[in-house]
PDB file of N, CA and C in Angstrom:
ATOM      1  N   UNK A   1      36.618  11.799  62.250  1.00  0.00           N
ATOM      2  CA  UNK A   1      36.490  13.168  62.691  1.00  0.00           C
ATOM      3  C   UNK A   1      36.252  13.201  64.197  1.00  0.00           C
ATOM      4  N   UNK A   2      36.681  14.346  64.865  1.00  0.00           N
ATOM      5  CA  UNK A   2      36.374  14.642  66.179  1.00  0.00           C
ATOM      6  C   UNK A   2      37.351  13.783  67.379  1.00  0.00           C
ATOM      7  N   UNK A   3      38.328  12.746  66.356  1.00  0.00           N
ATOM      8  CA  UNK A   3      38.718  11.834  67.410  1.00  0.00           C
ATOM      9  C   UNK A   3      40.219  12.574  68.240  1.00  0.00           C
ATOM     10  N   UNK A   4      40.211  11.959  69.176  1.00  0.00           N
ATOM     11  CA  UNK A   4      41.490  12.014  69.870  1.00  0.00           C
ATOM     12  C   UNK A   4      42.721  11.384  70.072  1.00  0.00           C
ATOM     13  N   UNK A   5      42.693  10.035  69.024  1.00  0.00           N
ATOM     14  CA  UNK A   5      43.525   8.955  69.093  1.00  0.00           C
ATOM     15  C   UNK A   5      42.637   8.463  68.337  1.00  0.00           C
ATOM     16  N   UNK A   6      43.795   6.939  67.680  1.00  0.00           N
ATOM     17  CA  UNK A   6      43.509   5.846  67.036  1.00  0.00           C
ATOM     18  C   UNK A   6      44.093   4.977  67.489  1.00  0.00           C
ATOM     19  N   UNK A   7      43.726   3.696  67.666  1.00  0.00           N
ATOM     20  CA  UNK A   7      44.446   2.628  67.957  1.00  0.00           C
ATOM     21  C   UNK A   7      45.697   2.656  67.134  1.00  0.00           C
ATOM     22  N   UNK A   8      46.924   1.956  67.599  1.00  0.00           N
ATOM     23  CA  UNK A   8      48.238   1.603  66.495  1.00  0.00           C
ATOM     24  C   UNK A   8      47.672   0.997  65.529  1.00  0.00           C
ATOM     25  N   UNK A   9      46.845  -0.182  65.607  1.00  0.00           N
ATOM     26  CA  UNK A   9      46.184  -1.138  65.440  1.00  0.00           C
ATOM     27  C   UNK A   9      45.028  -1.197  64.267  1.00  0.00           C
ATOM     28  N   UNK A  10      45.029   0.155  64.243  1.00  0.00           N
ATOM     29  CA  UNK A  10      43.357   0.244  63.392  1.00  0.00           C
ATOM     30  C   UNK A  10      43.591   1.693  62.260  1.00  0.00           C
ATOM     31  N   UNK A  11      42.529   1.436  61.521  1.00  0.00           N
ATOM     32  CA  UNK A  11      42.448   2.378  60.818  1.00  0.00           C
ATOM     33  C   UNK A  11      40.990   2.778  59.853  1.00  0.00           C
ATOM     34  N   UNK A  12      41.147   3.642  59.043  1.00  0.00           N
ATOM     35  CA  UNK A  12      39.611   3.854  58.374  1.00  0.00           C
ATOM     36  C   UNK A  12      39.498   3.355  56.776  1.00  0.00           C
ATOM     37  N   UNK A  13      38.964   2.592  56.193  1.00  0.00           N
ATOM     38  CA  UNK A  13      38.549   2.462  55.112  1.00  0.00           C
ATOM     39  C   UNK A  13      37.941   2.623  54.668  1.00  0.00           C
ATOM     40  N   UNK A  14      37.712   3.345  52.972  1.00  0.00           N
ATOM     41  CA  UNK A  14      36.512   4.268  52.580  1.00  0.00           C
ATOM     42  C   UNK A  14      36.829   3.280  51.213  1.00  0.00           C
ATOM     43  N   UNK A  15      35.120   3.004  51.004  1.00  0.00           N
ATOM     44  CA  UNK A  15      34.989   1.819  49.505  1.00  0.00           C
ATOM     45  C   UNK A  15      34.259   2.535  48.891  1.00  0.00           C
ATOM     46  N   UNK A  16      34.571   3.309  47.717  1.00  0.00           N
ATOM     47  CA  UNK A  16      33.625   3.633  46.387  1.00  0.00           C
ATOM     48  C   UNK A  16      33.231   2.785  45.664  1.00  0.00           C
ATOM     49  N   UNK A  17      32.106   3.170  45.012  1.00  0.00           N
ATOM     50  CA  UNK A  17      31.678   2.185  43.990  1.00  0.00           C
ATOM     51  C   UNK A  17      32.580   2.534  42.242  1.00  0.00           C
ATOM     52  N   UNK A  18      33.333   3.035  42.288  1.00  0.00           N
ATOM     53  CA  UNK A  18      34.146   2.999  41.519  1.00  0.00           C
ATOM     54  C   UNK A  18      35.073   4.133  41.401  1.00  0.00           C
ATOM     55  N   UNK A  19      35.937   3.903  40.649  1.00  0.00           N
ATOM     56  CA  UNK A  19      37.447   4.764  40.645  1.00  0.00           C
ATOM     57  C   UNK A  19      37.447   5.836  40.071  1.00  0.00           C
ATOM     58  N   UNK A  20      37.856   6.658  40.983  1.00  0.00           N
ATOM     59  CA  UNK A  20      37.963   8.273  40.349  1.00  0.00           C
ATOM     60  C   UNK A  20      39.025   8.792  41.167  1.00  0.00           C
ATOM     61  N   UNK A  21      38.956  10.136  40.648  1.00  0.00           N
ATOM     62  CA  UNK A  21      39.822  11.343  41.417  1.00  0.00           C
ATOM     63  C   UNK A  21      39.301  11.346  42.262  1.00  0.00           C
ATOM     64  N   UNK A  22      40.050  11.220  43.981  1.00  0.00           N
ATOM     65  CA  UNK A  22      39.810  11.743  44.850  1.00  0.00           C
ATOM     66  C   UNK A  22      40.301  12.752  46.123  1.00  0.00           C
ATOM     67  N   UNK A  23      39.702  13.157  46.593  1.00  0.00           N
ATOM     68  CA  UNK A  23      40.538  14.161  47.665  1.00  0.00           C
ATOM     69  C   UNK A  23      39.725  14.185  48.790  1.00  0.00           C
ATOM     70  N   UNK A  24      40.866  13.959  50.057  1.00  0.00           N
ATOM     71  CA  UNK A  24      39.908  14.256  51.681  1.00  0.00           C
ATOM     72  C   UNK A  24      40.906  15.238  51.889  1.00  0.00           C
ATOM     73  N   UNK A  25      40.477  15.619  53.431  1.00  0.00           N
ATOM     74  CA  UNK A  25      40.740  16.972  53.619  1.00  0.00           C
ATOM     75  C   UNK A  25      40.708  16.553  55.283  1.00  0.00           C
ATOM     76  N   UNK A  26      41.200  17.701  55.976  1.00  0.00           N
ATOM     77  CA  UNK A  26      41.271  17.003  57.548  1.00  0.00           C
ATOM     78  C   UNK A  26      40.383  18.156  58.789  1.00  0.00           C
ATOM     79  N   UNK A  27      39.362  18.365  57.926  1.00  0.00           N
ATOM     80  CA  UNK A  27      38.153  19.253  58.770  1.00  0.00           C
ATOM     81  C   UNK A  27      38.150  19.038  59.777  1.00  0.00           C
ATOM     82  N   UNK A  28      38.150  19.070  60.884  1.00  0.00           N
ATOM     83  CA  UNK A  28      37.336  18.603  62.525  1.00  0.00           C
ATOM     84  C   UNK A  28      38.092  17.205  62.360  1.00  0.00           C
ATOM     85  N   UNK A  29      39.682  16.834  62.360  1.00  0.00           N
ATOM     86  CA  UNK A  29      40.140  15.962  62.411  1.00  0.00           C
ATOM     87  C   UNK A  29      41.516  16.250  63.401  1.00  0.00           C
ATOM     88  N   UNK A  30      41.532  15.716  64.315  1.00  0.00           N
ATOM     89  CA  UNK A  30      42.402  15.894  65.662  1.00  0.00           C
ATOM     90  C   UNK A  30      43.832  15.545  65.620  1.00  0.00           C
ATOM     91  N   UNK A  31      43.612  14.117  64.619  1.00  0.00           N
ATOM     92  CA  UNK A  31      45.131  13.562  64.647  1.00  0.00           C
ATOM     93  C   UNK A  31      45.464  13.251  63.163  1.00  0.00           C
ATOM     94  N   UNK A  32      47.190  13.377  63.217  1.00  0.00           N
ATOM     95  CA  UNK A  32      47.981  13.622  61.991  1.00  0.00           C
ATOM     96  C   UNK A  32      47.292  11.921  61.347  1.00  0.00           C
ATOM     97  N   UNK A  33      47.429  12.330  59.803  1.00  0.00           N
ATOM     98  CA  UNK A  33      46.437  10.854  59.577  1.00  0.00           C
ATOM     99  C   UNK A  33      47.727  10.669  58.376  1.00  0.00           C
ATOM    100  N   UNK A  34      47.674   9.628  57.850  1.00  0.00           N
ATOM    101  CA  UNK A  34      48.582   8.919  56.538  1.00  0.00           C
ATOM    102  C   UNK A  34      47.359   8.485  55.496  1.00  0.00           C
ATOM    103  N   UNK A  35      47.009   9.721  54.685  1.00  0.00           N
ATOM    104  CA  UNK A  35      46.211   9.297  53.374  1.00  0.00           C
ATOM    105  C   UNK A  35      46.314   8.557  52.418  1.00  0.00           C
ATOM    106  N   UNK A  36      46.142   7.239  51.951  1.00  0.00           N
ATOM    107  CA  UNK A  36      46.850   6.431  51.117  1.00  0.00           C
ATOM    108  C   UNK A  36      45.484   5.630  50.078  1.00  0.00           C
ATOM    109  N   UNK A  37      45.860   6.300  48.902  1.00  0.00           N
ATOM    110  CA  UNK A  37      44.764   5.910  47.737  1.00  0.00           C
ATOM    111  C   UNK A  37      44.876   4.628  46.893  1.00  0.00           C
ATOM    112  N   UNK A  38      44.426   4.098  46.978  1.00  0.00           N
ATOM    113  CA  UNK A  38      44.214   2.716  46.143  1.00  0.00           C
ATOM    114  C   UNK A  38      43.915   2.566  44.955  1.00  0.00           C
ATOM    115  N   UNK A  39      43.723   2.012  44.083  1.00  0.00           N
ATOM    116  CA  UNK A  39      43.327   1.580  42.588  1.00  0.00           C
ATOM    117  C   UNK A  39      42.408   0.248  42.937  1.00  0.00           C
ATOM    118  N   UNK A  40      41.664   0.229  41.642  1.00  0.00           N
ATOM    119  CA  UNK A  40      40.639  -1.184  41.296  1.00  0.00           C
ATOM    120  C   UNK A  40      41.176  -2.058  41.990  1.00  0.00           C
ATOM    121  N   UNK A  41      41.929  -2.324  41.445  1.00  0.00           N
ATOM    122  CA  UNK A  41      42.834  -3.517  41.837  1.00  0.00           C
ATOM    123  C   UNK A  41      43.761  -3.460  43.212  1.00  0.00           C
ATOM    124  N   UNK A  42      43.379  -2.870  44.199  1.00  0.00           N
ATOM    125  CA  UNK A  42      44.472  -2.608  45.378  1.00  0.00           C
ATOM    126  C   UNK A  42      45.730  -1.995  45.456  1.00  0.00           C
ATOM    127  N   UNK A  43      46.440  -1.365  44.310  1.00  0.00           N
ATOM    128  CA  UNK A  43      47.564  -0.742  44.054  1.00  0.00           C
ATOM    129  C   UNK A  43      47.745   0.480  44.681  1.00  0.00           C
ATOM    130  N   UNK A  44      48.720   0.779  45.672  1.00  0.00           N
ATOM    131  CA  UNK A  44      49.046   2.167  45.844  1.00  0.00           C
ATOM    132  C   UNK A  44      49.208   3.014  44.938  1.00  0.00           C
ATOM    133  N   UNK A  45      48.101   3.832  44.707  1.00  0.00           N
ATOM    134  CA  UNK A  45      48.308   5.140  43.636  1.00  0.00           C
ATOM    135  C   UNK A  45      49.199   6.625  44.153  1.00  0.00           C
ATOM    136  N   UNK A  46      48.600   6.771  45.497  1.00  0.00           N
ATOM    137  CA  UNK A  46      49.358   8.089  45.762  1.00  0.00           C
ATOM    138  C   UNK A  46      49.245   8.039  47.547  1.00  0.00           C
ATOM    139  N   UNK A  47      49.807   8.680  48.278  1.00  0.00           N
ATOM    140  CA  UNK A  47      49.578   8.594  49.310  1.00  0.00           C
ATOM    141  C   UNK A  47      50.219  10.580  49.878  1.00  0.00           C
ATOM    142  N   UNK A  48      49.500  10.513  51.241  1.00  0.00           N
ATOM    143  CA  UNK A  48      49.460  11.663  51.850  1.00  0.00           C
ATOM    144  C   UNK A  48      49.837  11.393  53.242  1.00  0.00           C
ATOM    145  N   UNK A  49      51.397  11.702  53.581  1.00  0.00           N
ATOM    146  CA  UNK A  49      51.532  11.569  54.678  1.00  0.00           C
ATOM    147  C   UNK A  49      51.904  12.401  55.892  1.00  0.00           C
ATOM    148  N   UNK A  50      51.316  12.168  56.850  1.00  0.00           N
ATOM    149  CA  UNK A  50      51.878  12.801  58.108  1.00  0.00           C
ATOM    150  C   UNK A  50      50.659  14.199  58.058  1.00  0.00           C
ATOM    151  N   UNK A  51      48.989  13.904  57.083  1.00  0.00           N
ATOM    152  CA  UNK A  51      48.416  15.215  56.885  1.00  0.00           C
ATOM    153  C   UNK A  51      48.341  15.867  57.957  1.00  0.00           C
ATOM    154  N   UNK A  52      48.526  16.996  58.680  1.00  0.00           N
ATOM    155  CA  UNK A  52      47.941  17.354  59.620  1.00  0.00           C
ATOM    156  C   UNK A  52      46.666  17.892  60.061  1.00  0.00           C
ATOM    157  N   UNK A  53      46.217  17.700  60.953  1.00  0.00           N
ATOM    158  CA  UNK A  53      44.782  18.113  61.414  1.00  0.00           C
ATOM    159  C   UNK A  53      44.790  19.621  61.097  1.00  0.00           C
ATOM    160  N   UNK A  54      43.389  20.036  61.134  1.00  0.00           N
ATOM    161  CA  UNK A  54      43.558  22.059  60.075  1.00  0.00           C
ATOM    162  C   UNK A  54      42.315  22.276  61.390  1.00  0.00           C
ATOM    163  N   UNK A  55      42.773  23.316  61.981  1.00  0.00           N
ATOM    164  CA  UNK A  55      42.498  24.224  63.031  1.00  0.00           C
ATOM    165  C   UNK A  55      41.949  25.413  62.205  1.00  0.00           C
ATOM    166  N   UNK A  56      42.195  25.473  61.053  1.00  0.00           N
ATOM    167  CA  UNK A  56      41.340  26.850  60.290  1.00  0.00           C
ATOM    168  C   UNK A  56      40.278  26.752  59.952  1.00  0.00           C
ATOM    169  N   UNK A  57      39.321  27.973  59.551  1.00  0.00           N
ATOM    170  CA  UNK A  57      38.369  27.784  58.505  1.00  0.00           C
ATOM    171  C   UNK A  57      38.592  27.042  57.287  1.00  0.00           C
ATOM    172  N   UNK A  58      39.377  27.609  56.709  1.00  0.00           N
ATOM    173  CA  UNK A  58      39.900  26.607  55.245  1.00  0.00           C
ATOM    174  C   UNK A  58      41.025  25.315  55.381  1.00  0.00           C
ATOM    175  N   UNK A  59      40.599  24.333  55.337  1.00  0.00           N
ATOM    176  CA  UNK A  59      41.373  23.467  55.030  1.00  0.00           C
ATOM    177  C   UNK A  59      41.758  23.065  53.574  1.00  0.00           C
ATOM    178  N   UNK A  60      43.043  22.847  53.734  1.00  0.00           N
ATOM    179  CA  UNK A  60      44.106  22.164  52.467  1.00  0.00           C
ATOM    180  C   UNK A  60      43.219  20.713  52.216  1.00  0.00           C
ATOM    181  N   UNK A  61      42.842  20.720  50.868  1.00  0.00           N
ATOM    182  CA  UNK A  61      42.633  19.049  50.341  1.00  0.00           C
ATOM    183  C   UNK A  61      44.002  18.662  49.907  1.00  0.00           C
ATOM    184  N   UNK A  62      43.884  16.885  49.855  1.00  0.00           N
ATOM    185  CA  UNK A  62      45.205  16.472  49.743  1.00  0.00           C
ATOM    186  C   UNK A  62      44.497  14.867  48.945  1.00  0.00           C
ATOM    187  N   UNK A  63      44.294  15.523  47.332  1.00  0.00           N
ATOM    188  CA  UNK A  63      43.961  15.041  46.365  1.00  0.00           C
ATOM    189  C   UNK A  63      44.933  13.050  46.142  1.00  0.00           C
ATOM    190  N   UNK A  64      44.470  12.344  45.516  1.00  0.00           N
ATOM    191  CA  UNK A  64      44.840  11.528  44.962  1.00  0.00           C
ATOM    192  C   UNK A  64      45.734  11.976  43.650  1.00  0.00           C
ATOM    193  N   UNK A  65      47.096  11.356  42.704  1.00  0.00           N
ATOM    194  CA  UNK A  65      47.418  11.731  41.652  1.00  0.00           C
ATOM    195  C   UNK A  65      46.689  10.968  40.647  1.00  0.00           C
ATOM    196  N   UNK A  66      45.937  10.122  41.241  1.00  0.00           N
ATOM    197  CA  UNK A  66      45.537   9.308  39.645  1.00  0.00           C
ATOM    198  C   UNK A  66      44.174   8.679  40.109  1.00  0.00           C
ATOM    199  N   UNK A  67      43.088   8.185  39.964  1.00  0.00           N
ATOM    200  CA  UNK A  67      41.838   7.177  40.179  1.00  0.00           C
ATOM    201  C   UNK A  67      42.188   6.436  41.481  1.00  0.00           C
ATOM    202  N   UNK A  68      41.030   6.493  42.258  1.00  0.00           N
ATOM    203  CA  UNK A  68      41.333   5.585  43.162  1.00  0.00           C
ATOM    204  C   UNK A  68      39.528   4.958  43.505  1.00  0.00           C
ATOM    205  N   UNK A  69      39.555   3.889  44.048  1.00  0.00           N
ATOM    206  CA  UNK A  69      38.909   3.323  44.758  1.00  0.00           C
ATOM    207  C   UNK A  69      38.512   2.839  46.114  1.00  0.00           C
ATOM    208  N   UNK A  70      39.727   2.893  46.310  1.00  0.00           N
ATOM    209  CA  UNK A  70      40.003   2.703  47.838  1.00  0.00           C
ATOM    210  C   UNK A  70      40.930   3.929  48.881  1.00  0.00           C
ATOM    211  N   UNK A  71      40.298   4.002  50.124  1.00  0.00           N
ATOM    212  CA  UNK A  71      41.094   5.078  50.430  1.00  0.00           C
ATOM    213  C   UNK A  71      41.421   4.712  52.175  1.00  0.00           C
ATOM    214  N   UNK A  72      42.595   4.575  52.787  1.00  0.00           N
ATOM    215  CA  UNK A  72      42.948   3.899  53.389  1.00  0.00           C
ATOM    216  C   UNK A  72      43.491   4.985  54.680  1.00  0.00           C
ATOM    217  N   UNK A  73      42.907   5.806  55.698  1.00  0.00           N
ATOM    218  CA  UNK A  73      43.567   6.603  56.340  1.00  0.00           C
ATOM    219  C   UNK A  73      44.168   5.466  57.885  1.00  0.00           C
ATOM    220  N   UNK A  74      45.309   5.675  57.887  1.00  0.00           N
ATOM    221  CA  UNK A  74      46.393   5.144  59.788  1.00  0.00           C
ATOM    222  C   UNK A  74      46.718   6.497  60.160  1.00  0.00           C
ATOM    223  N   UNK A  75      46.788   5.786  61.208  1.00  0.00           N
ATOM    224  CA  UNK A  75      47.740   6.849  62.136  1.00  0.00           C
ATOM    225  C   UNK A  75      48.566   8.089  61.377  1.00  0.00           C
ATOM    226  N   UNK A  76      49.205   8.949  61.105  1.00  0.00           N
ATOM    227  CA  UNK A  76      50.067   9.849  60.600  1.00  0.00           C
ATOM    228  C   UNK A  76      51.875   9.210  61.362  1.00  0.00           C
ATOM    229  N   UNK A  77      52.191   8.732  60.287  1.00  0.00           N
ATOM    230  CA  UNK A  77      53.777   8.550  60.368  1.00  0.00           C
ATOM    231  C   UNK A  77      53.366   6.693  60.387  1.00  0.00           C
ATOM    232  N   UNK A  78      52.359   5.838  59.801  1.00  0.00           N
ATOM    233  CA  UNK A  78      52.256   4.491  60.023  1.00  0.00           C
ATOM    234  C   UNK A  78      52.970   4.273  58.719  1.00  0.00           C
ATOM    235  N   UNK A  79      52.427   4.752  57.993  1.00  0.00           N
ATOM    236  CA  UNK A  79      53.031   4.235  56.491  1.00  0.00           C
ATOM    237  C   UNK A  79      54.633   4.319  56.635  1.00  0.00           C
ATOM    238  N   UNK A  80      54.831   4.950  56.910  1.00  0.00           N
ATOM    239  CA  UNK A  80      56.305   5.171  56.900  1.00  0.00           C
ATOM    240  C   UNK A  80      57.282   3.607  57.993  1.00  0.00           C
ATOM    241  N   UNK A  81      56.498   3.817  58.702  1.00  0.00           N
ATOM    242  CA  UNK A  81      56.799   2.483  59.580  1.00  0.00           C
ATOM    243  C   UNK A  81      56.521   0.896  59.263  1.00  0.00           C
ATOM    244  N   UNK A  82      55.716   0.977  58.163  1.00  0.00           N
ATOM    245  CA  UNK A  82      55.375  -0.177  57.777  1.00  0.00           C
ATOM    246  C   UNK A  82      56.316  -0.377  56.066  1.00  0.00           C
ATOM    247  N   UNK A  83      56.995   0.753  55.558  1.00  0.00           N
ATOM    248  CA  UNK A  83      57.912   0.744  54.709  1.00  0.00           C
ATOM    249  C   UNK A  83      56.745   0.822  53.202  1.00  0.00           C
ATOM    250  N   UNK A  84      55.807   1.728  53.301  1.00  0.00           N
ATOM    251  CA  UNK A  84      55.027   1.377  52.060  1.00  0.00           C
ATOM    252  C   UNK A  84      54.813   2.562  51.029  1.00  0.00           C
ATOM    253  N   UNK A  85      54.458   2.022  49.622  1.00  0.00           N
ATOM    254  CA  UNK A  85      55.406   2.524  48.878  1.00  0.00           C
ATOM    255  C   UNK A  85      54.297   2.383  47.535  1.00  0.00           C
ATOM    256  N   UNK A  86      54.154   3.683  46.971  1.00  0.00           N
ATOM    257  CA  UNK A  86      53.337   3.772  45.772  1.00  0.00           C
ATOM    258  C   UNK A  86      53.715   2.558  45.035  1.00  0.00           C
ATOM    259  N   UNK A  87      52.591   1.781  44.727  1.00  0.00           N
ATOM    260  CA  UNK A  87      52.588   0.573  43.705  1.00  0.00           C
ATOM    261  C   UNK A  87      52.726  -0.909  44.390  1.00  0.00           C
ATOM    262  N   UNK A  88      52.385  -0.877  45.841  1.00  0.00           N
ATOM    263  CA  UNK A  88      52.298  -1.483  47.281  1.00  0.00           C
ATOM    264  C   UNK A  88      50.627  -2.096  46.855  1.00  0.00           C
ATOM    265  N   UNK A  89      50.309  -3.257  47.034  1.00  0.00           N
ATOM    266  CA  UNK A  89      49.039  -3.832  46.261  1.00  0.00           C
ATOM    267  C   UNK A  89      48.695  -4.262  48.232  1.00  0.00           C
ATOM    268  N   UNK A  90      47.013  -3.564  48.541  1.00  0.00           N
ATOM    269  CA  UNK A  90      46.800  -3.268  49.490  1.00  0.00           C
ATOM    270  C   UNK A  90      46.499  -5.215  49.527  1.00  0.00           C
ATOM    271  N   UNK A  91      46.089  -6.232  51.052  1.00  0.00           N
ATOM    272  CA  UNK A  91      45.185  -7.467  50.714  1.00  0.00           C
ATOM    273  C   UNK A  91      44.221  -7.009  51.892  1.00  0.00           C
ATOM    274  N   UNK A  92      43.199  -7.057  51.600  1.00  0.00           N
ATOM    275  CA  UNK A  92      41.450  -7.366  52.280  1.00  0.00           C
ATOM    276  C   UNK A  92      41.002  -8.206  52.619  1.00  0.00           C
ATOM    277  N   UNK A  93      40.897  -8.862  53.857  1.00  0.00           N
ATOM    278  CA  UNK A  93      39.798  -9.534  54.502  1.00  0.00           C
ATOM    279  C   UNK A  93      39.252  -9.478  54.567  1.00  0.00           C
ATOM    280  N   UNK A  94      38.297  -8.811  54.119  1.00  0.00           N
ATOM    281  CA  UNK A  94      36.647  -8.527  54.490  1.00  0.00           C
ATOM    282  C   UNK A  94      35.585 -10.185  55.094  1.00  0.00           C
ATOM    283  N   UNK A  95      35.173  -9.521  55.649  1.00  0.00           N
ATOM    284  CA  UNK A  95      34.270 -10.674  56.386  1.00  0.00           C
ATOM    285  C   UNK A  95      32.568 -10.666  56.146  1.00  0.00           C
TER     286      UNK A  95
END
C-alpha cells in the first residue's frame, strides 16, 4: 500500500496458516498489481491480472476461485511476461 513503484525484481508474499477463500482488494494501492493465488501445495488456483489501483471510496475485491494459501502480488502485466498459467506450481526459497 501507499507505494509508488516496485522493483521488476520483487514482489509481495502473503502466508496463511491455512487454505481458504480469499480476496484482496487494491485500497490505497498506487500500482497495477498481478494477484495470483496459490494452493497447499503451490499450485496456481486463480490469478488477477493487471488489478488496477481504486481511487474510489469503494473498491472492487478480486476474490480467489477456489482455496488458497498463498497469495503472490508482482508488478501488474508480470505474470503475463513470465508466461504463467493457472495450475503453474509456485518453488520457495525461504531462508
Amino acid at each position: 500500500m501507499f507505494r509508488d513503484e516496485m522493483a521488476a525484481d520483487h514482489g509481495m508474499l502473503f502466508i496463511f496458516s491455512r487454505e481458504a477463500p480469499r480476496s484482496f482488494w487494491m485500497k490505497n494501492t498506487r500500482i497495477a498489481l498481478d494477484i495470483m493465488y496459490f494452493d497447499a501445495n503451490l499450485a496456481l488456483v486463480s490469478m488477477s491480472e493487471n488489478a488496477p489501483p481504486c481511487r474510489t471510496r469503494q473498491c472492487p475485491s478480486y476474490p480467489s476461485t477456489g482455496p488458497a494459501q498463498y497469495v503472490l502480488e508482482l508488478n501488474g502485466g508480470k505474470a503475463s511476461e513470465l508466461g504463467v498459467s493457472v495450475g503453474d506450481t509456485l518453488v520457495l526459497h525461504l531462508d
